[in-house]
C-alpha atoms as a PDB file:
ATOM      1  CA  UNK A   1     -18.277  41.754 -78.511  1.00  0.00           C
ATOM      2  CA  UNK A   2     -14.689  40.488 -78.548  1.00  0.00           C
ATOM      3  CA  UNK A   3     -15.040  39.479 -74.890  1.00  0.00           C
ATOM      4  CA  UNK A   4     -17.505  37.409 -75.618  1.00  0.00           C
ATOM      5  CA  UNK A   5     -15.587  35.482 -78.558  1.00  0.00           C
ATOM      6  CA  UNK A   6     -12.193  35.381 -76.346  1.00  0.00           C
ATOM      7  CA  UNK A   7     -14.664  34.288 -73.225  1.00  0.00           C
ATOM      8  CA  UNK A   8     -16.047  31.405 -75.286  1.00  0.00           C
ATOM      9  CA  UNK A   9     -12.914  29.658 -76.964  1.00  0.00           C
ATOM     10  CA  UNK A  10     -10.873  29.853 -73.925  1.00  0.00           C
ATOM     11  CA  UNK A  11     -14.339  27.679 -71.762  1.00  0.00           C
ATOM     12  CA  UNK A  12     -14.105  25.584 -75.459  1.00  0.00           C
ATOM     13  CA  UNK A  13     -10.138  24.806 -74.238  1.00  0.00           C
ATOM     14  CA  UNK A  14     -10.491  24.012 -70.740  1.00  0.00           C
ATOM     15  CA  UNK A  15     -13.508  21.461 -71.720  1.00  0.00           C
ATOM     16  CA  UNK A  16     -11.349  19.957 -74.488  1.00  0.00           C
ATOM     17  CA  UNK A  17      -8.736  16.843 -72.675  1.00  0.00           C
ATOM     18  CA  UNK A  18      -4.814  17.711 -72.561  1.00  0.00           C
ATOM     19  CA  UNK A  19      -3.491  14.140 -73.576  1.00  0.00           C
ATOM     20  CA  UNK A  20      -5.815  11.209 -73.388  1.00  0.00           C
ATOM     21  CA  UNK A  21      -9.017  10.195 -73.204  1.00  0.00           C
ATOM     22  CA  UNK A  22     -10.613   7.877 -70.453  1.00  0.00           C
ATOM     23  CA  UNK A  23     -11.759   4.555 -72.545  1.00  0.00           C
ATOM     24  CA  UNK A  24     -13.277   1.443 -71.688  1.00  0.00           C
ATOM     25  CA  UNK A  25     -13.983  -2.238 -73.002  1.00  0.00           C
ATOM     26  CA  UNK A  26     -15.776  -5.092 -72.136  1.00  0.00           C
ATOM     27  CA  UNK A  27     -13.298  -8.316 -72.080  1.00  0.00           C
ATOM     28  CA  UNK A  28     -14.093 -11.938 -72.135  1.00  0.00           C
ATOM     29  CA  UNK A  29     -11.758 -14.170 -70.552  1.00  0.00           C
ATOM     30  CA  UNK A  30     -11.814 -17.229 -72.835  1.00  0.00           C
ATOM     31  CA  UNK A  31      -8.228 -18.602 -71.848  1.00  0.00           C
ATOM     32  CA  UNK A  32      -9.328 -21.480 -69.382  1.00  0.00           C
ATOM     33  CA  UNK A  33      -7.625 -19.514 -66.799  1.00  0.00           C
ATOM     34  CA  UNK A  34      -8.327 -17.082 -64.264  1.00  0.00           C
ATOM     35  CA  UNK A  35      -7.047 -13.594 -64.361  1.00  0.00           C
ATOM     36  CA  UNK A  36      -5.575 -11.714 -61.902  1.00  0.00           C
ATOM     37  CA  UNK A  37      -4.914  -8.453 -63.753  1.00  0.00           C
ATOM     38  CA  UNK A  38      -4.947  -6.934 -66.978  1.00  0.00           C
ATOM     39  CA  UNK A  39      -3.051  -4.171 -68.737  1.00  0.00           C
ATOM     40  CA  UNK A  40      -3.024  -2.619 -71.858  1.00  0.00           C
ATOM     41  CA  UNK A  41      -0.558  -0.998 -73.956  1.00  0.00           C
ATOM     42  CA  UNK A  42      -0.621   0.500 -77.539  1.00  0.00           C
ATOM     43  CA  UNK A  43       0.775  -1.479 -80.056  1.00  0.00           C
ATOM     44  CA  UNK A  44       4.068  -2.546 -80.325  1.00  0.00           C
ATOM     45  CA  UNK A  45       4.785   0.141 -77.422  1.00  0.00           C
ATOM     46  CA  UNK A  46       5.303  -1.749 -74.511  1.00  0.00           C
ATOM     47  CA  UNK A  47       3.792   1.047 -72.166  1.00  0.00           C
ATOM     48  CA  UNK A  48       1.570  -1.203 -69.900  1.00  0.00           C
ATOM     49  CA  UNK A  49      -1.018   0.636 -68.017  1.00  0.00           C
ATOM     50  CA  UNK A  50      -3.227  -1.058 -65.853  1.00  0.00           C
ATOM     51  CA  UNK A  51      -6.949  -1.537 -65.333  1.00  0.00           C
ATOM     52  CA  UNK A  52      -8.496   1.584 -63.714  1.00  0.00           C
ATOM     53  CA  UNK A  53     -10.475   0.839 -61.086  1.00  0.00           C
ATOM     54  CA  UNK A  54     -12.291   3.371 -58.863  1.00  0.00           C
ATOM     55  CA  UNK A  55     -10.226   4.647 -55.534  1.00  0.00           C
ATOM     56  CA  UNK A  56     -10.781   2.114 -52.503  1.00  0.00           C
ATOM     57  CA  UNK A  57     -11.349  -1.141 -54.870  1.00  0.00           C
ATOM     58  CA  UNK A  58      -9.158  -3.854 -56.032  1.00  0.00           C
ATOM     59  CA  UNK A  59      -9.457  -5.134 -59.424  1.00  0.00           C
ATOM     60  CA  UNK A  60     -11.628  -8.160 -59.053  1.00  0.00           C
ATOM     61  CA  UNK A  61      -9.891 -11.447 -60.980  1.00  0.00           C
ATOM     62  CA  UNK A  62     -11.343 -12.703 -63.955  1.00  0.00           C
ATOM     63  CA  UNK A  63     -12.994 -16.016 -63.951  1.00  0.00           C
ATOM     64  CA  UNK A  64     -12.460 -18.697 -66.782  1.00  0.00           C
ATOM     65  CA  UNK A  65     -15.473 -17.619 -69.454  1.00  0.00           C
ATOM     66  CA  UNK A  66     -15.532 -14.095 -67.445  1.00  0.00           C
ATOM     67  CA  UNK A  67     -16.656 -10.851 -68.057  1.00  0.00           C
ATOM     68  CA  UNK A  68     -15.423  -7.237 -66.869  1.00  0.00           C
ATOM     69  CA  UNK A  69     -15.295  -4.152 -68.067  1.00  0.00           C
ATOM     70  CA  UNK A  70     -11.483  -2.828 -68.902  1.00  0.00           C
ATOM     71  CA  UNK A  71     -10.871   1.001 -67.994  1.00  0.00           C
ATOM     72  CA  UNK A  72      -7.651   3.376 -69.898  1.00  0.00           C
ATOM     73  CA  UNK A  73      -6.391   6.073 -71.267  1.00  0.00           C
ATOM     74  CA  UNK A  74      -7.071   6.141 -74.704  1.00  0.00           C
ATOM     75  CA  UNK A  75      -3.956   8.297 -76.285  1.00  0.00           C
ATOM     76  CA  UNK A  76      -5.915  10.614 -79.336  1.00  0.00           C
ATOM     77  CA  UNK A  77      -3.507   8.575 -82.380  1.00  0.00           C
ATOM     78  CA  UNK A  78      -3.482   5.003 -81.030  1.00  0.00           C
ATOM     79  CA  UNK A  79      -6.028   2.288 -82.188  1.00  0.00           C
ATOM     80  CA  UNK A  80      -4.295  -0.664 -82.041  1.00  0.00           C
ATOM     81  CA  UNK A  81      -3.897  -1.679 -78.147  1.00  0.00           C
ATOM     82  CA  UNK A  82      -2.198  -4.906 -76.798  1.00  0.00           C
ATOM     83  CA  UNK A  83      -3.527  -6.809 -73.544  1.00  0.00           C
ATOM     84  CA  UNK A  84      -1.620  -8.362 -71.053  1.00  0.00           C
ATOM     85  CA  UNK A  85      -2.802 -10.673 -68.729  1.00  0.00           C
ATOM     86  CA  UNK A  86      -1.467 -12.218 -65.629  1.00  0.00           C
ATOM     87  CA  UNK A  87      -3.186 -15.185 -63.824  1.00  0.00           C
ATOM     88  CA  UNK A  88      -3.701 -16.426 -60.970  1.00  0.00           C
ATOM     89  CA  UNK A  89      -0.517 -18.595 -61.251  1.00  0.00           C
ATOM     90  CA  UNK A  90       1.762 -15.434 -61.742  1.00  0.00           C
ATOM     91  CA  UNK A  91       2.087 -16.501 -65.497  1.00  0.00           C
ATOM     92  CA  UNK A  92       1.815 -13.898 -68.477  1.00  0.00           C
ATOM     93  CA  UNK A  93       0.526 -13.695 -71.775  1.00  0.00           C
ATOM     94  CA  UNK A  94       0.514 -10.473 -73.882  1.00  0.00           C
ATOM     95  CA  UNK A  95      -2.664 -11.032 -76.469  1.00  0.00           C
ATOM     96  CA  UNK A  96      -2.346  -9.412 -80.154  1.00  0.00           C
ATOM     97  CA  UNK A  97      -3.386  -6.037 -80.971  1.00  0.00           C
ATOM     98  CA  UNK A  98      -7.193  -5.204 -81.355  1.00  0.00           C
ATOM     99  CA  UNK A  99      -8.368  -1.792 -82.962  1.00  0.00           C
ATOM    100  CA  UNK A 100     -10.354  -0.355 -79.642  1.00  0.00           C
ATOM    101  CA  UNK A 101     -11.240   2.299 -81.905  1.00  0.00           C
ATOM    102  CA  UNK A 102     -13.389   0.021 -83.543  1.00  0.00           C
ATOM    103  CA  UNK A 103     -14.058  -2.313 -80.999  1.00  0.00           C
ATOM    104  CA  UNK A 104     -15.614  -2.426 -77.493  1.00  0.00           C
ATOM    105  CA  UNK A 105     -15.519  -6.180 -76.800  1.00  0.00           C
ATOM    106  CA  UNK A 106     -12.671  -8.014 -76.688  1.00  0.00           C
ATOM    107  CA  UNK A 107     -12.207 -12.077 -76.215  1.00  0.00           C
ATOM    108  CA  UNK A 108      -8.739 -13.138 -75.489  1.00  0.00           C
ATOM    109  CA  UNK A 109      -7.805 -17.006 -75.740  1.00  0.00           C
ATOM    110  CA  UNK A 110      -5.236 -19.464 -76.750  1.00  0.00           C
ATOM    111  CA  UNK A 111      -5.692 -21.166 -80.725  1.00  0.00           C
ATOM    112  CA  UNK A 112      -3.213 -23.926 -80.686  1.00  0.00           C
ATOM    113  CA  UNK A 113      -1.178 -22.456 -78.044  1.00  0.00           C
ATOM    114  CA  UNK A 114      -0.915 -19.009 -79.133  1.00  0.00           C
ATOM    115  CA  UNK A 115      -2.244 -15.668 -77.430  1.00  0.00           C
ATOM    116  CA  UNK A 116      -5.167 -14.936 -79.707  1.00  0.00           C
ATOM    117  CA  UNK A 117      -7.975 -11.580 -79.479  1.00  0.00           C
ATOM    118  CA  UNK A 118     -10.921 -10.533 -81.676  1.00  0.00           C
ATOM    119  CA  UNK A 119     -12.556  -7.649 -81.117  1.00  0.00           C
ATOM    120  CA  UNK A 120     -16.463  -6.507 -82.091  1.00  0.00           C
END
């Protein structure tokens, strides 16, 4: 009988993830730019990882008014993610924080000249 109980929290361990879990969003590109890529980071952490894309493809750009769906590592205490995009003309922007916990679409755009994201 205590076979059995050992047997069944160890499978309960190796189904559970070490460190992070795989997460994904759908973005709208509403900056009047294309995108070339786009990385995301948790708050205030400045630990970009990039879009996931499956092995053999390259992550598509963005089109102005785009859609795509955003791939990560979701760490298990982190909400609050950052996104960086870089466009087609090799310029930057890092868009505020949106809770992805709460979230899973995100609009990024410029108000008045300023990185700007909402998420639903």
């Amino acid at each position: 009988m205590r076979y059995k109980w050992a047997l069944g929290l160890a499978m309960l361990g190796v189904a559970a993830p070490a460190f992070a879990d795989a997460w994904d969003f759908i973005l709208t590109n509403n900056t009047g730019k294309e995108i070339k890529t786009i990385e995301v980071s948790p708050a205030g952490a400045n630990q970009w990882q990039p879009n996931k894309v499956d092995d053999g493809e390259k992550a598509k750009p963005i089109k102005p008014a785009g859609r795509t769906t955003i791939h990560f590592d979701k760490s298990a205490t982190q909400c609050k993610w950052e996104v960086k995009a870089t466009f087609a003309d090799d310029t930057t922007a890092v868009f505020p924080a949106v809770n992805l916990c709460d979230a899973s679409f995100v609009t990024i755009r410029y108000a008045n000249g300023t990185p700007a994201a909402t998420g639903s």
